[in-house]
Protein backbone atom coordinates (compact mmCIF):
# COMPACT_ATOMS: atom_id res chain seq x y z
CA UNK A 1 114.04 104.33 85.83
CA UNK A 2 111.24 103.52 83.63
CA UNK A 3 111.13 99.75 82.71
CA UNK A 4 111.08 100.32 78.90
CA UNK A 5 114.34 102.32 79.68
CA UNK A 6 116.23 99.42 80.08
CA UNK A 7 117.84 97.61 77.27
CA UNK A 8 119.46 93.70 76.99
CA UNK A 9 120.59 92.28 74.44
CA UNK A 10 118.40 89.04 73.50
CA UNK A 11 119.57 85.98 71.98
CA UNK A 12 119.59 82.03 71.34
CA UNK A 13 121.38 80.95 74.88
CA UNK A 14 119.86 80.94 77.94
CA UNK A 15 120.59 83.74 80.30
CA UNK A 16 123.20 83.90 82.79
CA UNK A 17 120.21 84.43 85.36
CA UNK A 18 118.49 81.69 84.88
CA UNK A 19 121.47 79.21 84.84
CA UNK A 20 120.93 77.93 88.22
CA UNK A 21 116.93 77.37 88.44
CA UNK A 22 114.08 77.45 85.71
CA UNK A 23 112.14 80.64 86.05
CA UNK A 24 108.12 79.77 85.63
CA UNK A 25 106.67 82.55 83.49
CA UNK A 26 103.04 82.82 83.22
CA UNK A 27 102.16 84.71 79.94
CA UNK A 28 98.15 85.62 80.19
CA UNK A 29 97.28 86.30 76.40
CA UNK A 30 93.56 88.22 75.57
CA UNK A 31 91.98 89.00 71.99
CA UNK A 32 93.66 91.94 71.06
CA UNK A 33 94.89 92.55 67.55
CA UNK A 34 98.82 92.59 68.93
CA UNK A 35 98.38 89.30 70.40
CA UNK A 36 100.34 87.91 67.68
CA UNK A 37 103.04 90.53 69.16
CA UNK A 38 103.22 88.14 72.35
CA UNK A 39 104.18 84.81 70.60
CA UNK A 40 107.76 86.33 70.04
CA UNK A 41 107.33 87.57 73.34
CA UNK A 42 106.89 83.66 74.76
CA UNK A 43 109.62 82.67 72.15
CA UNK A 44 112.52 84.83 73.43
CA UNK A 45 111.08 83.87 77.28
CA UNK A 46 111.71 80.28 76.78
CA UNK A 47 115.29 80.74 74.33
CA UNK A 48 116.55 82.69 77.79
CA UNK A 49 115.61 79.98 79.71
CA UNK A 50 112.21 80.36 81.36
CA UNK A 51 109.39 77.89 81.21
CA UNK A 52 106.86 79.87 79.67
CA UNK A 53 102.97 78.64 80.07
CA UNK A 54 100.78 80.42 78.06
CA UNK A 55 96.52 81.15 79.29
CA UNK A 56 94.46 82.61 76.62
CA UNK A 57 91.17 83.55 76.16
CA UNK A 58 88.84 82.49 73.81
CA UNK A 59 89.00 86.16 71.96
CA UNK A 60 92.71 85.44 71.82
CA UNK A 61 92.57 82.42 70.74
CA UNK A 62 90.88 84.48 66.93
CA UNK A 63 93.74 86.22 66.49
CA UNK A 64 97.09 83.66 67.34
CA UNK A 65 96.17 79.39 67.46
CA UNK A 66 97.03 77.66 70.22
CA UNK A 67 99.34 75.31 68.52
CA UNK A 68 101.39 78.55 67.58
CA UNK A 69 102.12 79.45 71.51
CA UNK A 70 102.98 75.42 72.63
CA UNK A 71 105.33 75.19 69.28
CA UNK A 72 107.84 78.10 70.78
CA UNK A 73 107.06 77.40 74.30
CA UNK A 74 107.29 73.71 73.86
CA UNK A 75 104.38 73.31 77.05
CA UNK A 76 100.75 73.05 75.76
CA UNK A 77 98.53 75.96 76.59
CA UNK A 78 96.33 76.12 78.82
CA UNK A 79 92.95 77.41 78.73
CA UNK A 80 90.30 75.44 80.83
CA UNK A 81 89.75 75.80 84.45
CA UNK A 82 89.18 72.06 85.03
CA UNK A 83 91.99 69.56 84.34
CA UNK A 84 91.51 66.60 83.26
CA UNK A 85 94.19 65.52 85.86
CA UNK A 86 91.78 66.52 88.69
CA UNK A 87 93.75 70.20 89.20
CA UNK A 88 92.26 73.20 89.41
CA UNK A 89 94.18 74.84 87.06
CA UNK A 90 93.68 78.38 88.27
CA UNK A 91 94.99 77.65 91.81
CA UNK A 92 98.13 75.46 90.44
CA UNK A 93 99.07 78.43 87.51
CA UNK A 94 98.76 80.69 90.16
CA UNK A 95 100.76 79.17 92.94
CA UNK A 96 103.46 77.86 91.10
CA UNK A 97 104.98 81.10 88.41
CA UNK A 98 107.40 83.56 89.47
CA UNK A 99 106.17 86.21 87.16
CA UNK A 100 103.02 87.22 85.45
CA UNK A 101 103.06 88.86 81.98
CA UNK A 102 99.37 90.15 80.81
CA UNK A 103 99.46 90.95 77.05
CA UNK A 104 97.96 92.72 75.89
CA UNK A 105 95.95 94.04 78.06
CA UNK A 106 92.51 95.20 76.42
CA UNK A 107 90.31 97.76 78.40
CA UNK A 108 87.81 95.25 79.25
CA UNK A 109 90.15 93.04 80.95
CA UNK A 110 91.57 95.91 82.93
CA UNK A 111 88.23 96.29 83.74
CA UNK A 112 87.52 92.72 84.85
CA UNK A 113 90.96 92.61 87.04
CA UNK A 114 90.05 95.47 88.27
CA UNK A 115 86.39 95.00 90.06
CA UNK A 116 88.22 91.34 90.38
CA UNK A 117 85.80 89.22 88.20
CA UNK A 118 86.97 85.25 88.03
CA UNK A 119 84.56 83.93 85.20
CA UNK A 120 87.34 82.15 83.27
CA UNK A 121 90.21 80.22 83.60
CA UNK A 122 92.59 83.84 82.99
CA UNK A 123 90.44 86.06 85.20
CA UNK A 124 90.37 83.39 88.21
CA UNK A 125 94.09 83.06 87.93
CA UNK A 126 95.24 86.83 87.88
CA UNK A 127 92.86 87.17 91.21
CA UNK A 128 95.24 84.28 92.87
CA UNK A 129 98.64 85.32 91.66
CA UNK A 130 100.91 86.48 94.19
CA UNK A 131 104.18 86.72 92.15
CA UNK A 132 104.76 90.12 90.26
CA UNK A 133 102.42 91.27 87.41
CA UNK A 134 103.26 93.01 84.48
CA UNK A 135 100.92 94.73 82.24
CA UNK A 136 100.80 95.58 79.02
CA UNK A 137 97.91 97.60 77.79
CA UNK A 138 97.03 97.47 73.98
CA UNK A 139 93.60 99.54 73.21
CA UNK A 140 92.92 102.29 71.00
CA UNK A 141 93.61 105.99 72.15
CA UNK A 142 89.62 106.76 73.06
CA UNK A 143 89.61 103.43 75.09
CA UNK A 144 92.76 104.05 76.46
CA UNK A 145 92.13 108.04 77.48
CA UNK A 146 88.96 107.35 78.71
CA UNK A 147 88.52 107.93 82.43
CA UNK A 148 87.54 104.81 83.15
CA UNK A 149 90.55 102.63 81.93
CA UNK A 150 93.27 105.10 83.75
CA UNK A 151 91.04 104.71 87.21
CA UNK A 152 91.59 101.13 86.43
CA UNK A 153 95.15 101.33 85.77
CA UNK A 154 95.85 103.64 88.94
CA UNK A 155 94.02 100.91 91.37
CA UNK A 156 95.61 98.18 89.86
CA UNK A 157 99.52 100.46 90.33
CA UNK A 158 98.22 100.49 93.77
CA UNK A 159 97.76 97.05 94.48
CA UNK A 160 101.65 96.82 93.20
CA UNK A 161 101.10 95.32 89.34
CA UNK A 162 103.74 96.58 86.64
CA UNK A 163 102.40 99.00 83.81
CA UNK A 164 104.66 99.08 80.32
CA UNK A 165 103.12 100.62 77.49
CA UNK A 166 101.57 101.49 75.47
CA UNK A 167 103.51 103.53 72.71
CA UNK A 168 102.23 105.72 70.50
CA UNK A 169 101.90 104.67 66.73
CA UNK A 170 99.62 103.13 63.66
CA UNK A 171 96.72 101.45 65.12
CA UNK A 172 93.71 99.54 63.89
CA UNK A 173 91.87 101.14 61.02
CA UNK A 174 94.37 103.15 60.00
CA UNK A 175 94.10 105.29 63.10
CA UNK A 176 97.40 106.50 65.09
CA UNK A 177 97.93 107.49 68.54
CA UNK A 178 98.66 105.97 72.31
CA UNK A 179 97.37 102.92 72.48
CA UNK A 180 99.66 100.56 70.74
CA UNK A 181 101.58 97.60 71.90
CA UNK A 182 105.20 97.69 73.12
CA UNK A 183 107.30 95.96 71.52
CA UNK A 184 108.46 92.68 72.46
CA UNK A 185 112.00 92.83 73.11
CA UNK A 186 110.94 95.64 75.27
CA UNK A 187 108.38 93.59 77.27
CA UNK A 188 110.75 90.44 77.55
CA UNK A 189 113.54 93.10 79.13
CA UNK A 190 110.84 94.29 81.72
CA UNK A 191 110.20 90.88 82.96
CA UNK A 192 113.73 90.18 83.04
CA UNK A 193 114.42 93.44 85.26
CA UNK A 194 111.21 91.74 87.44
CA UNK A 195 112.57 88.66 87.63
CA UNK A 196 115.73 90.46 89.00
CA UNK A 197 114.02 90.55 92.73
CA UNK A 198 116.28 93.88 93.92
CA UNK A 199 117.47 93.00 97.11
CA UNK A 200 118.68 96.63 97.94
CA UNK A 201 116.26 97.06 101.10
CA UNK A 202 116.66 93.48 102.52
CA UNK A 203 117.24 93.48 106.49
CA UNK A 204 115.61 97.06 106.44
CA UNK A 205 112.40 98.70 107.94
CA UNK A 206 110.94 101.08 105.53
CA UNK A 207 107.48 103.18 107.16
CA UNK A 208 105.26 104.72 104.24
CA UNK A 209 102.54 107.50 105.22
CA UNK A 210 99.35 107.33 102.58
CA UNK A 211 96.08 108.73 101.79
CA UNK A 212 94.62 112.01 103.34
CA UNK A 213 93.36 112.75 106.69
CA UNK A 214 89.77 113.54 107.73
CA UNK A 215 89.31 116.37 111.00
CA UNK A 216 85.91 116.03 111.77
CA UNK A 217 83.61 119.05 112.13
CA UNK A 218 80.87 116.65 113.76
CA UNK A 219 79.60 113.40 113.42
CA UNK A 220 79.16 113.30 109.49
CA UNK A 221 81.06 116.06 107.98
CA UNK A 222 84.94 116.45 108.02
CA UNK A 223 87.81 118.75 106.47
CA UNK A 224 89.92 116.65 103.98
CA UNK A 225 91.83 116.30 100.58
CA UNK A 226 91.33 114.62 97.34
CA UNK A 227 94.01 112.42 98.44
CA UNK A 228 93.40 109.02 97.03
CA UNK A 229 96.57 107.06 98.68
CA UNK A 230 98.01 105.92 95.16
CA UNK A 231 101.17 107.13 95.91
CA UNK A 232 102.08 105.99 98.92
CA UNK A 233 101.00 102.70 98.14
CA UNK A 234 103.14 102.88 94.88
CA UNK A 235 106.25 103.56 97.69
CA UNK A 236 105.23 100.48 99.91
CA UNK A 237 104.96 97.76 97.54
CA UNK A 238 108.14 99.29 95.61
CA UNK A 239 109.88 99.01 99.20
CA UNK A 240 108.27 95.99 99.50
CA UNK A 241 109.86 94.43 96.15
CA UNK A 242 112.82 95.50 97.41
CA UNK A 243 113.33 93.17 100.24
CA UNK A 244 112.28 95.85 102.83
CA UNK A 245 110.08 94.92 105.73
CA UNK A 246 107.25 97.44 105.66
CA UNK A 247 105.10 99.63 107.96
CA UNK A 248 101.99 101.38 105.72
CA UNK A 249 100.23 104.25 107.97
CA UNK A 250 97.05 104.81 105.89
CA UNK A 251 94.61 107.45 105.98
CA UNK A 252 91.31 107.89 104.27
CA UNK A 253 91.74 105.25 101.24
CA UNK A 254 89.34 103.07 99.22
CA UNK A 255 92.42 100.86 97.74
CA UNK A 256 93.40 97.39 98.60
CA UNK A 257 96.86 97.61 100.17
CA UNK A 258 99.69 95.62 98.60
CA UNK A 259 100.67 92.42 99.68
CA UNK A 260 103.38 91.39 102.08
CA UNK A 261 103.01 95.10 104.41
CA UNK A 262 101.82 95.80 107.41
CA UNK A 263 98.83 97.91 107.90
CA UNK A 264 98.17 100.72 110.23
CA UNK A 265 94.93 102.29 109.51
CA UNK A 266 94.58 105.93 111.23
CA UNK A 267 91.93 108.75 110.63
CA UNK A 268 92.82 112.30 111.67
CA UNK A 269 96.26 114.05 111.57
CA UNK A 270 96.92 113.63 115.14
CA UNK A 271 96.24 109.89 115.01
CA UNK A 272 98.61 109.92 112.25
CA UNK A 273 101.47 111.57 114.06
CA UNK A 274 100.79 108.76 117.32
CA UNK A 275 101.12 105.71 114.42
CA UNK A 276 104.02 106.93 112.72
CA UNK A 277 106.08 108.06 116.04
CA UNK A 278 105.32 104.32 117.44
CA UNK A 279 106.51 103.23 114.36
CA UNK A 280 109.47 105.28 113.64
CA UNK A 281 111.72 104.45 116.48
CA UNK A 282 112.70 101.62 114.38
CA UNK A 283 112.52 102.51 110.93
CA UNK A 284 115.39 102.95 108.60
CA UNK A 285 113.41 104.66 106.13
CA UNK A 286 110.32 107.17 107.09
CA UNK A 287 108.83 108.07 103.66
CA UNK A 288 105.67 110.58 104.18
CA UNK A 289 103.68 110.44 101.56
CA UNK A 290 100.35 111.10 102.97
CA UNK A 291 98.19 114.27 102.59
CA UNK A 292 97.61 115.10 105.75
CA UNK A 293 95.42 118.15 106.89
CA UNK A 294 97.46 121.54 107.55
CA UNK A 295 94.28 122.47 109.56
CA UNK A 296 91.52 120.84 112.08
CA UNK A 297 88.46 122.46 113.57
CA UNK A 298 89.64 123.53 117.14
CA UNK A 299 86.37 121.71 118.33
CA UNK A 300 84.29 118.91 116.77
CA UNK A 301 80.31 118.91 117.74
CA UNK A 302 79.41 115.98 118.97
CA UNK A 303 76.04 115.91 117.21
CA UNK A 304 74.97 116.58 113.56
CA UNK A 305 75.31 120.70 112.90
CA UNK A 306 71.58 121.34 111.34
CA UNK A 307 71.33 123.13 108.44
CA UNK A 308 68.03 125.05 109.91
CA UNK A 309 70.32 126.40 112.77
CA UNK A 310 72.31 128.32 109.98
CA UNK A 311 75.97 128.13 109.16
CA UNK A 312 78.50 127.06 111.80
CA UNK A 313 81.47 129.21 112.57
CA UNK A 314 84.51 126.74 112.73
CA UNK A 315 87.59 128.14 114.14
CA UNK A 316 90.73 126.14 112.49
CA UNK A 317 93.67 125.57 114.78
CA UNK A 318 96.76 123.87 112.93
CA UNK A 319 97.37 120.08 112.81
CA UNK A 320 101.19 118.44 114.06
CA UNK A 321 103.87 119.19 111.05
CA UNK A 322 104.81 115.48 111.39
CA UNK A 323 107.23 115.69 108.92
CA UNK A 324 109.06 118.99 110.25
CA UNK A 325 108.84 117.08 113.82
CA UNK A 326 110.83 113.45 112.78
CA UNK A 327 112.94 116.47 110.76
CA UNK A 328 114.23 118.60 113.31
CA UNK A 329 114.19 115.90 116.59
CA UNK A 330 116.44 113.18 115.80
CA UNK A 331 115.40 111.63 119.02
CA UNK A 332 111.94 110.21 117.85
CA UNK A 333 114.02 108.05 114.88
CA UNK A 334 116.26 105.40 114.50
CA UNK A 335 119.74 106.66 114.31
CA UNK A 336 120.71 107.12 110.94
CA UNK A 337 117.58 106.45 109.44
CA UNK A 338 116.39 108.35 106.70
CA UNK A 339 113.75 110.57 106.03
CA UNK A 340 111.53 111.36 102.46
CA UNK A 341 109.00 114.21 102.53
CA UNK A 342 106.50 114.60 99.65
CA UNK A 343 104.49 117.60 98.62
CA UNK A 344 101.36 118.31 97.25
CA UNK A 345 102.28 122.16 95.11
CA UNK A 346 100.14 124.05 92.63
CA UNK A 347 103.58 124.84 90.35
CA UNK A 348 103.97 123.28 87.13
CA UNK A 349 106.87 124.81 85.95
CA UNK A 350 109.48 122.85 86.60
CA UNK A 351 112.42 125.59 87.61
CA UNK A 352 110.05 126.84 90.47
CA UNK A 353 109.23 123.64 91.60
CA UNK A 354 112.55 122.76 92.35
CA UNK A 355 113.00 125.77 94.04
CA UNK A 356 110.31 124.95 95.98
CA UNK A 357 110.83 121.30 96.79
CA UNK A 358 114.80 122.38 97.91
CA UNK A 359 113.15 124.98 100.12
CA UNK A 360 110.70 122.85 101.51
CA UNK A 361 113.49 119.85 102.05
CA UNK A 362 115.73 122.21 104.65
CA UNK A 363 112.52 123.84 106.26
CA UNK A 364 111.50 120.28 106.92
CA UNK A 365 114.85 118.68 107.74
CA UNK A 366 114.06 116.10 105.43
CA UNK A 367 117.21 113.93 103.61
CA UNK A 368 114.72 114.30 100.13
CA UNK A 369 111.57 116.19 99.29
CA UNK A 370 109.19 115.37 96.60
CA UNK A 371 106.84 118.24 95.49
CA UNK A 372 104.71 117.32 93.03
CA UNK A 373 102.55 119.33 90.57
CA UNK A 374 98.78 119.04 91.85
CA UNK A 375 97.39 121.16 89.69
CA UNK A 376 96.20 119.50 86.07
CA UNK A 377 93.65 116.37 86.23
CA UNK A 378 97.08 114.15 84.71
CA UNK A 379 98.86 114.76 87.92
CA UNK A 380 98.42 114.84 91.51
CA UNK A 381 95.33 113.44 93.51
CA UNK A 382 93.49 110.46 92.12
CA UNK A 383 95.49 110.53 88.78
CA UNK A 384 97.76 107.27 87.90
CA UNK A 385 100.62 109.61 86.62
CA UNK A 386 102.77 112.59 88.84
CA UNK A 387 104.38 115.48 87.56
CA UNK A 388 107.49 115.80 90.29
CA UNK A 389 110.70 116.97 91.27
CA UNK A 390 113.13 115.19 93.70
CA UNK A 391 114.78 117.49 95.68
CA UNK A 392 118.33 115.60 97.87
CA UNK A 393 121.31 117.19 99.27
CA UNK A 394 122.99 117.29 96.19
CA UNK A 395 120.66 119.38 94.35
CA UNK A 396 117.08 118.10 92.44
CA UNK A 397 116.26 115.70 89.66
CA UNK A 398 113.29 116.62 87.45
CA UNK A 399 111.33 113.21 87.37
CA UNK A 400 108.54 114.90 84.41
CA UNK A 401 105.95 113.05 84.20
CA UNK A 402 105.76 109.77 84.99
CA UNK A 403 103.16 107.25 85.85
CA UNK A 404 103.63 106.87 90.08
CA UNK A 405 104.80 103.58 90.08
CA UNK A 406 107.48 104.61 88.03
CA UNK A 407 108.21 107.43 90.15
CA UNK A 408 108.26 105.03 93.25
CA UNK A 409 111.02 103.41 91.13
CA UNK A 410 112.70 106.57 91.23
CA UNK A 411 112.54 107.92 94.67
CA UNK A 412 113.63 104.45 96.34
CA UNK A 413 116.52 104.52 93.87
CA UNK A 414 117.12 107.82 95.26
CA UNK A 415 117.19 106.22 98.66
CA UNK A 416 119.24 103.26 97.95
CA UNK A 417 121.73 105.82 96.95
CA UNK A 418 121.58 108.33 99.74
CA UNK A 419 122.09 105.17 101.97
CA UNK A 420 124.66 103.66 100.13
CA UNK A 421 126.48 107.28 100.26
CA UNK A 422 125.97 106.83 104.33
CA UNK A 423 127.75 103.39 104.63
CA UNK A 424 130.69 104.14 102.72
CA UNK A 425 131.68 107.51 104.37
C-alpha cells in the first residue's frame, strides 16, 4: 500500500509507539517555498514523542528562521559541520537517528544526493545515514517531469530511500500541476509507518534476481535488455526492511545495491541459473525479478567480429527458463518455500494483462506472477514507476501504476500473505 494511503489520527499525547524509547528523527529541511510546510511537520514529530533535530540549508533558512524549528522541536538546529564541542556533526547526526525525513526535496538536492555530493553539513550527512530515508519532493511540474529528476528519483528508490509526494495542486506563480508538497499530516503518518520496522520476514531467507543478462556474441558485443535492475533492487531492500536475510543475484546493473544484502554478481543467463540454484536450496522466498535473455548465440567468437569481414550469421539457441525450472522441480528449493515470477509484457490494458500474468503463473509453476506493462517510457525498463498486475492463486490484483518501490510494498505484502495462508492450514 502506498504510504500516503495510510491514515492516523494525530494529536497532543505522545504515541503509544514511542512510549518505551525516544525515537531520534532527523528532519533535513532545503529552500523550497513549502519549507514552512515542514515546521508543523517537526511539531506533530516531537507532540508524538520523537526527538526531532532539524538540518537546514542556508536557502532554507530564507524561507522558515531557525528559531521557528528549535521553538516546536525544543533542540536547537543544527546547521554547521564543525561543532564547537569538537563533533563532527555530520558523522554524529548520522549515526545516531532512526529515521530520516528530507523536505522538501528540491530538484537540485535530488541531484546532489544523487551523484552523492557532501559540500555541506545536509549533503555530508544524507551520504552517512544508514537509518531509513524518506523523501519528499517539492519542485514545479517542468522540474519535476524532467528526465533528469525521475532518473534521480529511480536511483535513489534503488538504493532503498522512501518517495511520498508530490500532489498535484496551486504552485508558485500561480501555476498548478504535480509538483506540490504533501501535506504534513500525511508525511508525519509515513514516518510513523517507517518507524514501524515490519518484522514480517524476520528469521527468513528471501533470494531476489535483478538486472538483465548479457550473452556475448564476442569479446565486445553482447545480446541484452534495457533492463536497468530498479526493480529487483526495490524487492531486496523492501525484503530487507522487513527483517529478511537477503540473497541479491544481479545482472548487468549500474546501481549501488542496498544496504544490509548480500551480493552475487553474475553475467550471462546460465551463470544466473548456477547463482540462484546455489542459492535457492535455502531460500524461503525466490523472487525473480531479473530480465534475463530468452536467447544466447549458440557460439561466442573469441575475437572481435570485423566489420570489413561483413555481417556475422549468429545462430540463437535458447537460454535455461530458470523460473519454469525452480517451478516445476521442487527438488532444487527449500521445502515450502515460495516462489515470485515477474514479467516484462508489451500489454497495457489491464484485462489482458491479467490474463496473461495468470497464464504465465501456472505455465511457470510460480505461487505469484508479476507482468508488467513494458511498453510506454512511464513504465517498465529504466523508468522509476511500473504499470503491473499481480497474478496469485486466488485470482490477480491490478497494482496501476505505481512508482516500484511502492509496488515492492505490494508484492511482499502479497507474500507475507500467501505465507501466512501456508502456516495456518
Amino acid at each position: 500500500m502506498p504510504l500516503a494511503a495510510k491514515r492516523t489520527a494525530l494529536g497532543s499525547r505522545r504515541h503509544p509507539r514511542f512510549m518505551s524509547a525516544r525515537v531520534r528523527v532527523l528532519l533535513c529541511v532545503t529552500g523550497g517555498i513549502a519549507a514552512y510546510k515542514v515546521v508543523e511537520v517537526a511539531r506533530s514529530l516531537s507532540e508524538l514523542g520523537c526527538d526531532v533535530t532539524v538540518v537546514m540549508t542556508r536557502s532554507a533558512e530564507l524561507f522558515v528562521g531557525r528559531q521557528t524549528f528549535a521553538s516546536v522541536t525544543g533542540r536547537e538546529v543544527v546547521t554547521e559541520i564543525f561543532a564547537d564541542s569538537g563533533e563532527v556533526a555530520h558523522v554524529e547526526l548520522a549515526r545516531t537517528t532512526d529515521l530520516v525525513v528530507l523536505a522538501p526535496a528540491t530538484a537540485h538536492t535530488l541531484s546532489r544526493l544523487a551523484i552523492g555530493a557532501a559540500d555541506d553539513l545536509l549533503s555530508a550527512t544524507l551520504l552517512m545515514v544508514r537509518s531509513p530515508l524518506l523523501i519528499v519532493p517539492a519542485m514545479h511540474t517542468e522540474m519535476w517531469e524532467h528526465p533528469a529528476t525521475q532518473a534521480n528519483c529511480a536511483l535513489l528508490s534503488a538504493r532503498g530511500a522512501r518517495f511520498l509526494g508530490p500532489a498535484s495542486g496551486p504552485l508558485l506563480s500561480g501555476d498548478s500541476g504535480a509538483g506540490r508538497m504533501v501535506e504534513p499530516s500525511e508525511v508525519v503518518n509515513a514516518a510513523l509507518d517507517l518507524l514501524k520496522a515490519p518484522s514480517e520476514l524476520a528469521g527468513l531467507r528471501v533470494l531476489v534476481t535483478a538486472g538483465g543478462t548479457q550473452e556475448p556474441i564476442d569479446p565486445v558485443r553482447f545480446i541484452g535488455n534495457r533492463s536497468s535492475g530498479l526493480m529487483g533492487f526495490a524487492l531486496a531492500s523492501e525484503a530487507a526492511r522487513r527483517g529478511a536475510k537477503v540473497t541479491l543475484v544481479v545482472g548487468d546493473t549500474s546501481l549501488r545495491p542496498p544496504s544490509g544484502v548480500d551480493l552475487m554478481q553474475v553475467r550471462t543467463a546460465e551463470d544466473m541459473r548456477t547463482a540462484v540454484l546455489e542459492a535457492a536450496s535455502d531460500a524461503d522466498v525466490i523472487v525473480k525479478a531479473a530480465a534475463v535473455a530468452d536467447f544466447r548465440p549458440s557460439r561466442a567468437a573469441t575475437k572481435k567480429l570485423k566489420k570489413a569481414a561483413g555481417a556475422p550469421s549468429v545462430e540463437l539457441v535458447p537460454t535455461p527458463d530458470i523460473l519454469k525450472e525452480l517451478g516445476h522441480n521442487p527438488r532444487l528449493r527449500k521445502a515450502g518455500s515460495l516462489l515470485v515470477g515477474f514479467a516484462a509484457e508489451t500489454e497495457s490494458d489491464p484485462q489482458e494483462l491479467a490474463r496473461l500474468a495468470a497464464d504465465k503463473r501456472t505455465s511457470k509453476g510460480a505461487d505469484l506472477l508479476v507482468a508488467n506493462d513494458v511498453s510506454s517510457s512511464d513504465s517498465g525498463f529504466g523508468a522509476r514507476t511500473n504499470r503491473a498486475v499481480i497474478a496469485g492463486p486466488e485470482g490477480s490484483v491490478d497494482a496501476g501504476l505505481v512508482t516500484k518501490t511502492n509496488l515492492a510494498e505490494a508484492v511482499m505484502d502479497e507474500v507475507v500473505r500467501l505465507l501466512k495462508g501456508r502456516a495456518d492450514a
